[in-house]
C-alpha atoms as a PDB file:
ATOM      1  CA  UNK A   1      81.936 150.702 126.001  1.00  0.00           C
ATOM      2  CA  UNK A   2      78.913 150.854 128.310  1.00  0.00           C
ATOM      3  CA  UNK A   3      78.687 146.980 130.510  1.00  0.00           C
ATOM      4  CA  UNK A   4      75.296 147.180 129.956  1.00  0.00           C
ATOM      5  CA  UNK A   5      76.332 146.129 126.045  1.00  0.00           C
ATOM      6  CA  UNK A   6      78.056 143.656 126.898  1.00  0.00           C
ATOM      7  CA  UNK A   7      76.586 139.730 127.153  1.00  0.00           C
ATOM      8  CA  UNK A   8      78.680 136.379 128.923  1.00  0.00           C
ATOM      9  CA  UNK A   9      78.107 133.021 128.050  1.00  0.00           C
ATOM     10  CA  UNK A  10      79.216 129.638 129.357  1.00  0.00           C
ATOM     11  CA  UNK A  11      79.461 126.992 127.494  1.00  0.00           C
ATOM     12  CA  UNK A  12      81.937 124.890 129.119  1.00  0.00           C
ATOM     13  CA  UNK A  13      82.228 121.391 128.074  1.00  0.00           C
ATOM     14  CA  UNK A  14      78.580 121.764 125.868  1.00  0.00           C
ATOM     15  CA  UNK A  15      80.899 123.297 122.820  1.00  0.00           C
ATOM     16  CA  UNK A  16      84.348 122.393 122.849  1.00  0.00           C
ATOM     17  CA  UNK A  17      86.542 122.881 119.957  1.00  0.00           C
ATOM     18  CA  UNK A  18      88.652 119.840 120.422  1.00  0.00           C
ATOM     19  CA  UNK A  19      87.749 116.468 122.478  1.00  0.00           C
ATOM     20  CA  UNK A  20      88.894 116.561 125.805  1.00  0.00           C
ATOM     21  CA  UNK A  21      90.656 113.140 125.695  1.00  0.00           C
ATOM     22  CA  UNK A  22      94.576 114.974 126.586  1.00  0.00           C
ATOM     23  CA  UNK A  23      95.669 117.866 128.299  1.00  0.00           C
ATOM     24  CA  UNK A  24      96.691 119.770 125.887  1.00  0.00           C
ATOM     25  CA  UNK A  25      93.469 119.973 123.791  1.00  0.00           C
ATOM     26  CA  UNK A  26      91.122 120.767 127.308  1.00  0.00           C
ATOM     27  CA  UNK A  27      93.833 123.614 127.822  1.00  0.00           C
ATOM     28  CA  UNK A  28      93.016 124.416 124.124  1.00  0.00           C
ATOM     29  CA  UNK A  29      89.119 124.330 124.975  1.00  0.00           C
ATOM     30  CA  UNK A  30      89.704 126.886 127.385  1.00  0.00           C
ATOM     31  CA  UNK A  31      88.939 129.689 126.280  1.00  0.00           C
ATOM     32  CA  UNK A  32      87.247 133.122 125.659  1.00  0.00           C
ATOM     33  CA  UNK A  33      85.642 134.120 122.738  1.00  0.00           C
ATOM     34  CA  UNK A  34      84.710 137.846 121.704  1.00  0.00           C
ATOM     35  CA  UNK A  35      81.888 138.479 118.917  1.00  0.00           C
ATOM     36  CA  UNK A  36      82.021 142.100 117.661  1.00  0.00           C
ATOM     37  CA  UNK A  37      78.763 142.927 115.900  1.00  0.00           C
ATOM     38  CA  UNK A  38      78.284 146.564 114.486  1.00  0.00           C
ATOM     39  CA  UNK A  39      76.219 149.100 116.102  1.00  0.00           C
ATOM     40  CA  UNK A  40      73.098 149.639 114.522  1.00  0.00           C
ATOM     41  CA  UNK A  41      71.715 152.854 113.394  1.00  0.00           C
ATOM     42  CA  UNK A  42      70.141 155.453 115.424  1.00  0.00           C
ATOM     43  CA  UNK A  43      66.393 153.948 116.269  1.00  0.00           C
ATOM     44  CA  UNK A  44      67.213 150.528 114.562  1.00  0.00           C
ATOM     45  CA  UNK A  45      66.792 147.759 117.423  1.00  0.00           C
ATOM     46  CA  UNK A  46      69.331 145.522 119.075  1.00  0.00           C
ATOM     47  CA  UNK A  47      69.386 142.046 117.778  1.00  0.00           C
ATOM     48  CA  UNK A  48      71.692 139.326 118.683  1.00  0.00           C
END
């Protein structure tokens, strides 16, 4: 896969999946996420 495809984003504390009120769930809000969207069709555009 070309880098040029790919996209990061930080959302840090802005989106956490649990509230950070113990260590164990701001461990668990550590994370990184992968969204695989399929390719379009030759001369369809990129959209995110």
């Amino acid at each position: 896969m070309s880098i040029d495809r790919l996209v990061a984003k930080g959302y840090g504390s802005s989106r956490p999946i649990l509230p950070n009120i113990s260590k164990r769930n701001r461990a668990l809000n550590r994370r990184v996420e992968f969204t695989i969207i399929a390719q379009p069709a030759k001369g369809e555009p990129i959209t995110e």
